[in-house]
C-alpha atoms as a PDB file:
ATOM      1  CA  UNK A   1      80.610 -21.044 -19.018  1.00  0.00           C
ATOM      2  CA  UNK A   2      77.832 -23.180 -17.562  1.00  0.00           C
ATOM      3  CA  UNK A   3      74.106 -21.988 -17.261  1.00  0.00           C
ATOM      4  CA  UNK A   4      74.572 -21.251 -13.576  1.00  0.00           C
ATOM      5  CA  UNK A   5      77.032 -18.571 -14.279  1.00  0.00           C
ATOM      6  CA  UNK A   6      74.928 -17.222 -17.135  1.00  0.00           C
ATOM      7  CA  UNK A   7      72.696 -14.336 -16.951  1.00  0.00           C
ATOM      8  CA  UNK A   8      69.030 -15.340 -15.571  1.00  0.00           C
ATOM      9  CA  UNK A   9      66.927 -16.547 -18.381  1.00  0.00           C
ATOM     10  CA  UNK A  10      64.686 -14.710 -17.604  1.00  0.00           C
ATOM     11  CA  UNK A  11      66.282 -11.272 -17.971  1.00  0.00           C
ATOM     12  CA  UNK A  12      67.798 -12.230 -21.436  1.00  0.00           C
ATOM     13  CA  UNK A  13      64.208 -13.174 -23.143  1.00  0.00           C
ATOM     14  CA  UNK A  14      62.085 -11.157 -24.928  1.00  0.00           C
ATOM     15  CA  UNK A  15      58.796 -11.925 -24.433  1.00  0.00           C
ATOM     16  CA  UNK A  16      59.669 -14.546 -22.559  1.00  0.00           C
ATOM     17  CA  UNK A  17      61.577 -15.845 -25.927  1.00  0.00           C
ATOM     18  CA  UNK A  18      65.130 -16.693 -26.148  1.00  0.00           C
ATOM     19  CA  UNK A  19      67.238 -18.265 -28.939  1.00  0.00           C
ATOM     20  CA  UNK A  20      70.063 -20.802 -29.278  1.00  0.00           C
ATOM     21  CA  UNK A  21      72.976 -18.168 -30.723  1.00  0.00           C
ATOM     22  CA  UNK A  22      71.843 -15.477 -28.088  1.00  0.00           C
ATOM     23  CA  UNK A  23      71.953 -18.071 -25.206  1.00  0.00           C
ATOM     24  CA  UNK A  24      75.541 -19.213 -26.791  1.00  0.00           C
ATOM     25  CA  UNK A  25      76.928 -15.705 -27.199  1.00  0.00           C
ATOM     26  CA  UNK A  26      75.705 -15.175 -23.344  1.00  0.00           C
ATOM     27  CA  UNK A  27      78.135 -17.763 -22.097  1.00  0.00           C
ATOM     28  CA  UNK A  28      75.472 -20.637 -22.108  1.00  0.00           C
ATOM     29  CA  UNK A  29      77.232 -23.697 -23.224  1.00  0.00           C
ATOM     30  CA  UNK A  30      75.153 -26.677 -25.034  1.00  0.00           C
ATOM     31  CA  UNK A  31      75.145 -29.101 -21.961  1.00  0.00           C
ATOM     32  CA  UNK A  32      73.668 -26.105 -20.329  1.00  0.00           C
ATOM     33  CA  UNK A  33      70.999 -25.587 -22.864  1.00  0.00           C
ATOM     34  CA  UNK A  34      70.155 -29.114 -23.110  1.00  0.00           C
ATOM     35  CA  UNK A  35      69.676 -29.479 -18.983  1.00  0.00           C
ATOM     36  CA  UNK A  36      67.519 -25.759 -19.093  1.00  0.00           C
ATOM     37  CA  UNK A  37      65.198 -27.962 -21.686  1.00  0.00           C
ATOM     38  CA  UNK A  38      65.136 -31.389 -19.829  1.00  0.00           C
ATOM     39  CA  UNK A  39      64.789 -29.562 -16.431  1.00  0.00           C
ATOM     40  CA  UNK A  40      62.057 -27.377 -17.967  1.00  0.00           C
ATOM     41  CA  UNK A  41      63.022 -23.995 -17.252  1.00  0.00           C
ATOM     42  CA  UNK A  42      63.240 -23.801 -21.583  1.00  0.00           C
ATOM     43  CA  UNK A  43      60.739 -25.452 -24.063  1.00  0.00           C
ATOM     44  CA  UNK A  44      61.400 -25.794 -27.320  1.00  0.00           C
ATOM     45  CA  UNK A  45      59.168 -23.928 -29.684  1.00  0.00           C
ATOM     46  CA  UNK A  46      60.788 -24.196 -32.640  1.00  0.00           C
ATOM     47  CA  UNK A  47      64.206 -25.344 -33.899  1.00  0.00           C
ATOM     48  CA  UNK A  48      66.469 -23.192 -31.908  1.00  0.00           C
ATOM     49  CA  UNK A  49      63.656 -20.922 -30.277  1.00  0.00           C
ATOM     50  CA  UNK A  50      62.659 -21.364 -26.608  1.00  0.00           C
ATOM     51  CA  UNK A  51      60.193 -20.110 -24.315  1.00  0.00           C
ATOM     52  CA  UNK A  52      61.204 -19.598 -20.973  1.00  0.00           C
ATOM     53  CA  UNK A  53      59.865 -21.266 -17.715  1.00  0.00           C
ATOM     54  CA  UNK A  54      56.158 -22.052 -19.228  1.00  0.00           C
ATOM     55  CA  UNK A  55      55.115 -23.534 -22.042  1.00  0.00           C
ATOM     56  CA  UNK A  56      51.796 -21.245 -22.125  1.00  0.00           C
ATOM     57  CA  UNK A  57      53.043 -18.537 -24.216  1.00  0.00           C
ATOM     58  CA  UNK A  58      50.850 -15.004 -24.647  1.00  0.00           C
ATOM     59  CA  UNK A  59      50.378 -14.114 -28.300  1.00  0.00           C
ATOM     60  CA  UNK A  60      53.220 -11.705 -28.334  1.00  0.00           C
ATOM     61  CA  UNK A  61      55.532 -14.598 -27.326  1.00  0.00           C
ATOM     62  CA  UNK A  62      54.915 -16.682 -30.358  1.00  0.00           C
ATOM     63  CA  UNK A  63      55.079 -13.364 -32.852  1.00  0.00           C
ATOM     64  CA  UNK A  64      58.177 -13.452 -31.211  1.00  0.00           C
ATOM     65  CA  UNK A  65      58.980 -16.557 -32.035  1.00  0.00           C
ATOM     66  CA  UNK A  66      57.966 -17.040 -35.304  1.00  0.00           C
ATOM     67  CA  UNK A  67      59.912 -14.217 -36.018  1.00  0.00           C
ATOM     68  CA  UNK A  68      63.634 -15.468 -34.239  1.00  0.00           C
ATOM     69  CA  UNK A  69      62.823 -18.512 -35.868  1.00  0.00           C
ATOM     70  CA  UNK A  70      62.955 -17.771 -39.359  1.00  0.00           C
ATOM     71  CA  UNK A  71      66.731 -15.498 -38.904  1.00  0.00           C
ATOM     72  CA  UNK A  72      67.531 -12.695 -38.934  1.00  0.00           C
ATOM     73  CA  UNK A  73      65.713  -9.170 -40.539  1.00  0.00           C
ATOM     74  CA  UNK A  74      62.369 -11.190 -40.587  1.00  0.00           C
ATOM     75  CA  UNK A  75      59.300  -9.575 -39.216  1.00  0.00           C
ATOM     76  CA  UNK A  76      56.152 -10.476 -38.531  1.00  0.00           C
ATOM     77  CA  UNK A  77      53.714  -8.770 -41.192  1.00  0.00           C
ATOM     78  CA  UNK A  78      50.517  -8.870 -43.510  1.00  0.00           C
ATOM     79  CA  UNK A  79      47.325 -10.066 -41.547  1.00  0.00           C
ATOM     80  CA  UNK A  80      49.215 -11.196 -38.242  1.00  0.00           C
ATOM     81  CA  UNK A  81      51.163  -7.579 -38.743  1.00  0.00           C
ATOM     82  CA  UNK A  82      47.552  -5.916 -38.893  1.00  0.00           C
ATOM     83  CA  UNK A  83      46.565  -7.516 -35.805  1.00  0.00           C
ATOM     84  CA  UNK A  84      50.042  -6.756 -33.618  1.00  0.00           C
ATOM     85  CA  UNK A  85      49.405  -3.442 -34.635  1.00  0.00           C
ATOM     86  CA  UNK A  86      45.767  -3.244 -33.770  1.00  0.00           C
ATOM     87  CA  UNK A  87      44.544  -2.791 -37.169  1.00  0.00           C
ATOM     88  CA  UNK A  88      42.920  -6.525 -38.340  1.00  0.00           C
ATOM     89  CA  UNK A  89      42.708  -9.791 -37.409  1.00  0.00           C
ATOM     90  CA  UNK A  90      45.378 -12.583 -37.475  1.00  0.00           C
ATOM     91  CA  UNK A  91      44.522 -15.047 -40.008  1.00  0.00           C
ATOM     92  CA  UNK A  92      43.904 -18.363 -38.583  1.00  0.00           C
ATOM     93  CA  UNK A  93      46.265 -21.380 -38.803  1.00  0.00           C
ATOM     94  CA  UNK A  94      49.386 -20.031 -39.523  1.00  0.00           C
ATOM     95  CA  UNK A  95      51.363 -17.087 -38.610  1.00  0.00           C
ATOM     96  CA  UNK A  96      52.790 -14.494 -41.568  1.00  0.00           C
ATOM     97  CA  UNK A  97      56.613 -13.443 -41.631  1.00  0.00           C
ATOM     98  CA  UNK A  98      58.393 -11.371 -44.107  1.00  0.00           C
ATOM     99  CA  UNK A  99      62.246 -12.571 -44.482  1.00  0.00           C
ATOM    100  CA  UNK A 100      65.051 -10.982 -46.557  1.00  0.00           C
ATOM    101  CA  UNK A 101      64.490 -12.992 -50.642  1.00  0.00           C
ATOM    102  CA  UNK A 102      67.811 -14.504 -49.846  1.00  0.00           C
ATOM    103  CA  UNK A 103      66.772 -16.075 -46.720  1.00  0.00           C
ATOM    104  CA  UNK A 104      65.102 -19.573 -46.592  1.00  0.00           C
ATOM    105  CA  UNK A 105      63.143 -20.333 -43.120  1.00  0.00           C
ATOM    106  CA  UNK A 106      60.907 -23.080 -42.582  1.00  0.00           C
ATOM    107  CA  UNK A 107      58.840 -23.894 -39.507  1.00  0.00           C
ATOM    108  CA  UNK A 108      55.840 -25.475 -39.073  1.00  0.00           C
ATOM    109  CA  UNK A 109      52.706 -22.794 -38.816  1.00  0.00           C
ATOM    110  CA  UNK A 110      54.194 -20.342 -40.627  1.00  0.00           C
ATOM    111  CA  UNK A 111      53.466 -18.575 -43.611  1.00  0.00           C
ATOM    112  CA  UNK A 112      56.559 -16.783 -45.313  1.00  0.00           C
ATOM    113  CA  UNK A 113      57.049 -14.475 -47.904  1.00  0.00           C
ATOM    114  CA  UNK A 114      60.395 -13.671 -49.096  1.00  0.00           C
ATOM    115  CA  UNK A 115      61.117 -10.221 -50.072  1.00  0.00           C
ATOM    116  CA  UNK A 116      63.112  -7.948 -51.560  1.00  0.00           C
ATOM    117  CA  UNK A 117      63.030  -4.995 -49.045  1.00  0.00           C
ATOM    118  CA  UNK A 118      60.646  -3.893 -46.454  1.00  0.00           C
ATOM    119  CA  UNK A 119      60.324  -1.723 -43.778  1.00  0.00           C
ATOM    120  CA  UNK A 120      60.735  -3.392 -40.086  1.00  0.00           C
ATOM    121  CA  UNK A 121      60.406  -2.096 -36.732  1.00  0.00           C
ATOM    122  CA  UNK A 122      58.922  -3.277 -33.188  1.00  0.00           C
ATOM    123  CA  UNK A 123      55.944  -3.326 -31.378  1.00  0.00           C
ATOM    124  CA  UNK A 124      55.646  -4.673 -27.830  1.00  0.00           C
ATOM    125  CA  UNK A 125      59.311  -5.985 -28.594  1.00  0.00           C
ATOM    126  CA  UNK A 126      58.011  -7.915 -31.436  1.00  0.00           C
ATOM    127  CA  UNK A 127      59.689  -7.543 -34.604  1.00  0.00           C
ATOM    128  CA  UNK A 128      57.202  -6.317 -37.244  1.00  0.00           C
ATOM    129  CA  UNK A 129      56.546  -4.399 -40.787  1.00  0.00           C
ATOM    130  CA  UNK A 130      56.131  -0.596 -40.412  1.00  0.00           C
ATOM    131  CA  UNK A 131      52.423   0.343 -40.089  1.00  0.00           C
ATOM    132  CA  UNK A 132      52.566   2.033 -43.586  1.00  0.00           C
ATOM    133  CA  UNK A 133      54.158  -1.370 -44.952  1.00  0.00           C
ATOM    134  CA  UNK A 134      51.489  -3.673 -43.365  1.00  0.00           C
ATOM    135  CA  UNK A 135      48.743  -1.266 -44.851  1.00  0.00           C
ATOM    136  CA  UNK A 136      49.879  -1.731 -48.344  1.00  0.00           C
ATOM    137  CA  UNK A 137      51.267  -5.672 -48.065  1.00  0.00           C
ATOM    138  CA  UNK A 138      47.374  -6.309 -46.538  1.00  0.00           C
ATOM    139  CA  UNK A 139      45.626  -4.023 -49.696  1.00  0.00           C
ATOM    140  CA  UNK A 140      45.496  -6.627 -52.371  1.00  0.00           C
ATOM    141  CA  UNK A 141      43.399  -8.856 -49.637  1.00  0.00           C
ATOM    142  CA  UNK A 142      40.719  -5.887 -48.450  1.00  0.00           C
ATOM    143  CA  UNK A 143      37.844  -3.813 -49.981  1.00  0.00           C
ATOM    144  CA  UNK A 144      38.701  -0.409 -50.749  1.00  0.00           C
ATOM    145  CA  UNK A 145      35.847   0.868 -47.474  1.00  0.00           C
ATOM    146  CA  UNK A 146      38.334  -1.580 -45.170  1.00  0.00           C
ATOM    147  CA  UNK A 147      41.627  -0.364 -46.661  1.00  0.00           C
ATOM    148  CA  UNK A 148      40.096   3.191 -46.079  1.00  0.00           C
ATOM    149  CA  UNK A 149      39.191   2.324 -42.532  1.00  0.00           C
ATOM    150  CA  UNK A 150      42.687   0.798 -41.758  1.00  0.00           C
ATOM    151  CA  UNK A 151      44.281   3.878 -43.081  1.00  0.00           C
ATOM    152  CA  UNK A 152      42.294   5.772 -40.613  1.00  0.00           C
ATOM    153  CA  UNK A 153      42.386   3.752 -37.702  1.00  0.00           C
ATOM    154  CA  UNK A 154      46.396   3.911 -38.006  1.00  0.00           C
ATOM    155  CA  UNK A 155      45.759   7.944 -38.308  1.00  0.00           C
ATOM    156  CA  UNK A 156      43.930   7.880 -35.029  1.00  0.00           C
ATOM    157  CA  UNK A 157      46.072   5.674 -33.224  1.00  0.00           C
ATOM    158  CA  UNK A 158      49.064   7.714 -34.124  1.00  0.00           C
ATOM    159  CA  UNK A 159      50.774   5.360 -35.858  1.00  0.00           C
ATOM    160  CA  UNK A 160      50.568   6.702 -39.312  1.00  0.00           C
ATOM    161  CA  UNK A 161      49.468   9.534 -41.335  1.00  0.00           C
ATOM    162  CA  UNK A 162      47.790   8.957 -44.149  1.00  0.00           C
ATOM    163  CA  UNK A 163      50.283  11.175 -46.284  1.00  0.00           C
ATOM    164  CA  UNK A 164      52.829   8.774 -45.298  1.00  0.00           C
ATOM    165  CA  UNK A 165      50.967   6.018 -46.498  1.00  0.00           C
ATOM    166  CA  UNK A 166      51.028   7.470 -49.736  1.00  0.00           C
ATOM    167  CA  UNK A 167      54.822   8.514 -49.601  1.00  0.00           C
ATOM    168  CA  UNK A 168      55.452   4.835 -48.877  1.00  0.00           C
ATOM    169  CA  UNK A 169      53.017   3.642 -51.683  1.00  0.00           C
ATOM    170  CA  UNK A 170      55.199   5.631 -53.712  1.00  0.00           C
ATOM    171  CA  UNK A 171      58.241   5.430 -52.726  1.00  0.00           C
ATOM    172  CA  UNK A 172      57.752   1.241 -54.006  1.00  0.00           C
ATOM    173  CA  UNK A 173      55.460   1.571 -56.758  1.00  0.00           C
ATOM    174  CA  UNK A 174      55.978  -2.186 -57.313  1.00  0.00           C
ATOM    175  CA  UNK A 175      55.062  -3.449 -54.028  1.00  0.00           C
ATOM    176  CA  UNK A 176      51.991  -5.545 -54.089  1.00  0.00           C
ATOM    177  CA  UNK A 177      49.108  -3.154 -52.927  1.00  0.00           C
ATOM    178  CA  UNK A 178      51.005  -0.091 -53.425  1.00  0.00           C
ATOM    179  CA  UNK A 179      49.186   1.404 -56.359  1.00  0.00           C
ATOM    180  CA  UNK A 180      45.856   0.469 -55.063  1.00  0.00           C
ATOM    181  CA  UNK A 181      46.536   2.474 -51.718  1.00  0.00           C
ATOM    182  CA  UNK A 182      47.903   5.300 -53.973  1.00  0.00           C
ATOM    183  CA  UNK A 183      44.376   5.220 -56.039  1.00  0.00           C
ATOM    184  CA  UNK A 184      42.206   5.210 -53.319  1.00  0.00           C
ATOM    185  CA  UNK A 185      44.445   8.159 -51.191  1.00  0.00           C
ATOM    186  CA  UNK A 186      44.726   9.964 -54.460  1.00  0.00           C
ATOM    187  CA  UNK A 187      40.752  10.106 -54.958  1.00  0.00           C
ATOM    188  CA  UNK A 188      39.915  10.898 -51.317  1.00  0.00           C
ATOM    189  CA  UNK A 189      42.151  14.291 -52.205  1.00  0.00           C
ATOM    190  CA  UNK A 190      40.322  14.594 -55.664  1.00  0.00           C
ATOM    191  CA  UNK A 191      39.517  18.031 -56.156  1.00  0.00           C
ATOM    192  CA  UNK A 192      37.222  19.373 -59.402  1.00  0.00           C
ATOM    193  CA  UNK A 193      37.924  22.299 -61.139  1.00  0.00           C
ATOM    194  CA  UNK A 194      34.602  24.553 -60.144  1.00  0.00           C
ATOM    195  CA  UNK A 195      33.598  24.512 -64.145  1.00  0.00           C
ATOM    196  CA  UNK A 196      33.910  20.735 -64.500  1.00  0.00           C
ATOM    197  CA  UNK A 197      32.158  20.297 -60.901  1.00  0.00           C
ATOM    198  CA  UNK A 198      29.378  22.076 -62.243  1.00  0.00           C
ATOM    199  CA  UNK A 199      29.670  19.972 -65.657  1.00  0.00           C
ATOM    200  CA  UNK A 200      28.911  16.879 -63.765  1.00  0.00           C
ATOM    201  CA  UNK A 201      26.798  17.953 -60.762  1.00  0.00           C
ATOM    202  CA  UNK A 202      24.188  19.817 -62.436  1.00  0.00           C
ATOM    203  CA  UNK A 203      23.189  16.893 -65.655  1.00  0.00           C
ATOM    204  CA  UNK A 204      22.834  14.487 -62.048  1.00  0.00           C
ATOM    205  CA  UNK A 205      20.435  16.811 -60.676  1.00  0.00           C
ATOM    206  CA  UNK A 206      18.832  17.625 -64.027  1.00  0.00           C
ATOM    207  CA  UNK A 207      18.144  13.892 -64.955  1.00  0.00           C
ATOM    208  CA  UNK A 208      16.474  12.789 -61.749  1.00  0.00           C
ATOM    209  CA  UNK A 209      13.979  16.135 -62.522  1.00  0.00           C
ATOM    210  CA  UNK A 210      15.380  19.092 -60.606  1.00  0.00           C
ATOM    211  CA  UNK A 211      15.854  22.515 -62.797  1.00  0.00           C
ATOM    212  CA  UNK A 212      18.890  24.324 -63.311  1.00  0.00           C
ATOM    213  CA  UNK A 213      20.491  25.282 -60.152  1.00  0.00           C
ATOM    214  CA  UNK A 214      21.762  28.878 -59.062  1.00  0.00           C
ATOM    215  CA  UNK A 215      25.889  28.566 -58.429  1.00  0.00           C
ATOM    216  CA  UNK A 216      27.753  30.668 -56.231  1.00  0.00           C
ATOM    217  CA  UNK A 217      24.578  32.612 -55.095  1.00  0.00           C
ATOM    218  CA  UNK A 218      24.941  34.480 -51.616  1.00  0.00           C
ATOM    219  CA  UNK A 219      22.518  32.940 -49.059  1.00  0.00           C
ATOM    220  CA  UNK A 220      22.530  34.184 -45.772  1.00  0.00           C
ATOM    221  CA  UNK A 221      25.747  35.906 -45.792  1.00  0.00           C
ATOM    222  CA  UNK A 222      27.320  32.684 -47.453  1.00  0.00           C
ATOM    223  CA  UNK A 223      28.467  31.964 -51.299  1.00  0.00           C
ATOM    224  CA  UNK A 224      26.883  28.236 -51.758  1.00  0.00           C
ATOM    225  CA  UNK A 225      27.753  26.040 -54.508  1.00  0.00           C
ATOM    226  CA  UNK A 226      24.533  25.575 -55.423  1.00  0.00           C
ATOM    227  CA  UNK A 227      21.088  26.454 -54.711  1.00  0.00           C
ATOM    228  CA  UNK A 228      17.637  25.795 -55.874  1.00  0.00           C
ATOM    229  CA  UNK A 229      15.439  28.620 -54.022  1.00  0.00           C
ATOM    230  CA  UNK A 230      11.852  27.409 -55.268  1.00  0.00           C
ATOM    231  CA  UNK A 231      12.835  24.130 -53.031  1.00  0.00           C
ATOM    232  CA  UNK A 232      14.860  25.453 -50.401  1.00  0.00           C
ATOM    233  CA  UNK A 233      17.883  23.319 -50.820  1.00  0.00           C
ATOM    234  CA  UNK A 234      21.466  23.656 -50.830  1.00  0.00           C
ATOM    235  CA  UNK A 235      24.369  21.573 -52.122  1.00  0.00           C
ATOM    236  CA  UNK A 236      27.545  21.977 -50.950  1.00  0.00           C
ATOM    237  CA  UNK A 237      30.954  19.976 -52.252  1.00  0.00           C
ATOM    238  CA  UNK A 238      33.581  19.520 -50.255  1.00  0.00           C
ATOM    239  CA  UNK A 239      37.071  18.527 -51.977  1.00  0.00           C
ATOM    240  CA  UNK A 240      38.789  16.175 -49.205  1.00  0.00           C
ATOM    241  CA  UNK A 241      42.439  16.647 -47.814  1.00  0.00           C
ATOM    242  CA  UNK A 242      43.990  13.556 -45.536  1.00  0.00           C
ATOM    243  CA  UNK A 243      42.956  15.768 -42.708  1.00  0.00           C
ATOM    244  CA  UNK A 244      40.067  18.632 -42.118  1.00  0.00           C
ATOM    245  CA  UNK A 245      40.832  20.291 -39.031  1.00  0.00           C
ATOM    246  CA  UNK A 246      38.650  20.637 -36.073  1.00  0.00           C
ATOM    247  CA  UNK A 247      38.268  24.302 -37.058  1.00  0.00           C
ATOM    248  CA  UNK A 248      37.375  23.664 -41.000  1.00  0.00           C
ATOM    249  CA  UNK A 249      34.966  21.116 -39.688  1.00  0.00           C
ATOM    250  CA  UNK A 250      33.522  23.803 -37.129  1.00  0.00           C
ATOM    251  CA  UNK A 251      32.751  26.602 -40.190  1.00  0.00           C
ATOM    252  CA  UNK A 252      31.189  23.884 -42.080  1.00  0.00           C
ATOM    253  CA  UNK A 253      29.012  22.881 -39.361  1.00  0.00           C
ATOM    254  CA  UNK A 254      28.346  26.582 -38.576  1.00  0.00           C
ATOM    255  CA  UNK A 255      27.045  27.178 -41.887  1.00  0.00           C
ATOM    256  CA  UNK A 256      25.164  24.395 -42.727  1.00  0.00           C
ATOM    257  CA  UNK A 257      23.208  25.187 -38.736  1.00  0.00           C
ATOM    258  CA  UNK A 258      22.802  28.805 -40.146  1.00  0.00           C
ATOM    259  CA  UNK A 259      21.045  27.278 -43.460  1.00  0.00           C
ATOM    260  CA  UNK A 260      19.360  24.609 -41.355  1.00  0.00           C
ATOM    261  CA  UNK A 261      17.566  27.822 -38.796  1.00  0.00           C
ATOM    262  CA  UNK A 262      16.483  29.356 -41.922  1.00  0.00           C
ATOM    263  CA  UNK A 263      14.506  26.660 -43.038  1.00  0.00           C
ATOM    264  CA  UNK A 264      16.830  25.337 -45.735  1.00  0.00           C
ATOM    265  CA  UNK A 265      18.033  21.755 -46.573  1.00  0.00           C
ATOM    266  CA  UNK A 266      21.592  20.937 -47.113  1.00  0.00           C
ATOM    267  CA  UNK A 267      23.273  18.162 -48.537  1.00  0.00           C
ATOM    268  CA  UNK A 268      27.293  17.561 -49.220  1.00  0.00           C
ATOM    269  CA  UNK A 269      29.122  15.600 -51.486  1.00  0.00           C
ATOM    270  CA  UNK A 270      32.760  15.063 -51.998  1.00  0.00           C
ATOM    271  CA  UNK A 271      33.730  16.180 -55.256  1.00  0.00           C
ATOM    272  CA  UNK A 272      35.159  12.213 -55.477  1.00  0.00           C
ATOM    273  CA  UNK A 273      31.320  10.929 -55.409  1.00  0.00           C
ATOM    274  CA  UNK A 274      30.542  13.619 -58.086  1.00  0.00           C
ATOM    275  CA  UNK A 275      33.252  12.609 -60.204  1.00  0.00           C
ATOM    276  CA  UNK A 276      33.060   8.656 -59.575  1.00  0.00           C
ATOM    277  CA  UNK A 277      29.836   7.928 -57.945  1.00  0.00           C
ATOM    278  CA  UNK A 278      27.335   9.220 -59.565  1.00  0.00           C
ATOM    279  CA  UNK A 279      24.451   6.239 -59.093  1.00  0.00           C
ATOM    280  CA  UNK A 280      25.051   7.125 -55.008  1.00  0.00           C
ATOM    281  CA  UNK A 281      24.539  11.044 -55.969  1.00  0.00           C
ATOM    282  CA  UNK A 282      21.401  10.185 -58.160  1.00  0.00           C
ATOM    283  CA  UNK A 283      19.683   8.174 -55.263  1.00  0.00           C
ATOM    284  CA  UNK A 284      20.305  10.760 -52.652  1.00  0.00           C
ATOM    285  CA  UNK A 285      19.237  13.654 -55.062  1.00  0.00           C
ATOM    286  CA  UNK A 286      15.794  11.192 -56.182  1.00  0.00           C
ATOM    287  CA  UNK A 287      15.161  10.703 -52.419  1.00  0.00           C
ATOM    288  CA  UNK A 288      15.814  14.342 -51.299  1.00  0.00           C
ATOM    289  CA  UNK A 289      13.394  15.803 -54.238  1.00  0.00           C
ATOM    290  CA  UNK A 290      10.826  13.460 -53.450  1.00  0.00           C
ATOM    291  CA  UNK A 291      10.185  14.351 -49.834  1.00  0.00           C
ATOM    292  CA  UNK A 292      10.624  18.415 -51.065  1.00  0.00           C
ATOM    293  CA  UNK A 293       8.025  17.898 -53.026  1.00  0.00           C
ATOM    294  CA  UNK A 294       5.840  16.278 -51.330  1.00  0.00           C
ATOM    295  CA  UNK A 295       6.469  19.210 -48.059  1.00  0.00           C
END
């Protein structure tokens, strides 16, 4: 069949992208794809890969290339995966694809990394790692605040949850970045036991000069966690799940405004900073008893 009795080009590309076998298996003949390249309606992108009618192609038509052109079950991923999902930033200068370990692409501009199993789905018609999968494959490259802010950002856009980041970190314990995305969503769950949060909280407070709080003293109608009355302040610890609702958030804010009214300062700490930052706890404490002193 010649390319005049083929379907339209146009109809047949994905982001304005078409290959060699999928123009062959669509009736196209050779002849036929060599006059669509010397009469311009394709331009060759890379071996086998055209664009269709223009050679300006939008971002999402070269993801989509680099990804037909290194075969089949690859997928664009790690920075350039970040970015298609609206996570991060493409890296600059060359474009990253996963591809099955057995496979063995090459193409100018592009970075690959052959794998033994990953997760692939679209995006915009783009072949692409799984949000969860990009978030782990980028964690060896970010600081823990970034991978933390990725892992929310997917949350928000509703592309991920944050416990299934972890169930993917776990479910491949081997995969590069997996078990530092497991430490870091592990620890924003931490939860102390109330004897060892006390343990740790109150030698802080002790050794930048406050005395020996009360715990679990009733102020204003609510238990605290602890309280120094002679200064007026409060501490309150707050052991993290993935996700505080809107109306855990709303009690919280309701009592520290109730402690606030009364006159009372309130300050609250994960129980992760108590356990593993304790030179951020000691400033805030030094500043905090510092200006009650001084009022």
């Amino acid at each position: 069949m010649g390319h005049q009795n083929g379907p339209k080009l146009e109809r047949i590309a994905h982001n304005r992208i078409v290959t060699r076998p999928r123009l062959l298996a669509l009736g196209y003949s050779p002849d036929a794809i060599k006059h669509a390249v010397h009469s311009g309606r394709l331009y060759p992108l890379w071996p086998g890969v055209y664009a269709v009618g223009t050679p300006e192609v939008t971002k999402l038509g070269i993801w989509t290339a680099a990804a037909y052109s290194c075969g089949a079950g690859a997928a664009i991923s790690h920075a350039d995966g970040t970015a298609l999902w609206g996570l991060g930033t493409a890296a600059s200068g060359c474009i990253e694809v996963s591809v099955p370990r057995n496979s063995h692409p090459r193409g100018k501009g592009i970075k690959v990394h052959r794998r033994h199993g990953f997760e692939v789905t679209t995006r915009h018609g783009v072949p692409v790692t799984t949000p969860a999968c990009t978030i782990i494959d980028m964690a060896p490259r970010l600081t823990r605040d970034r991978i933390e802010s990725m892992i929310g950002e997917a949350d928000v856009l509703g592309l991920v949850s944050p416990e299934a980041v972890r169930a993917a970190a776990g479910a491949h314990p081997h995969r590069p970045g997996a078990a530092r995305v497991t430490e870091i969503l592990d620890r924003r769950t931490f939860r102390l036991t109330r004897s060892k949060l006390e343990r740790l909280l109150i030698p802080i407070a002790v050794a930048v000069g406050y005395p020996i709080p009360l715990t679990r003293a009733s102020v204003n109608a609510y238990e605290v966690d602890f309280y120094w009355p002679d200064l007026g302040l409060i501490i309150e610890t707050d052991g993290l799940t993935y996700h505080r609702t809107a109306a855990q958030q709303a009690k919280d804010r309701i009592r520290d405004q109730v402690h606030t009214a009364a006159g009372l300062t309130v300050l609250r700490f994960t129980h992760e900073q108590v356990a593993y930052e304790r030179a951020h706890v000691e400033r805030i404490l030094a500043a905090t008893l510092a200006r009650l002193v001084r009022e």
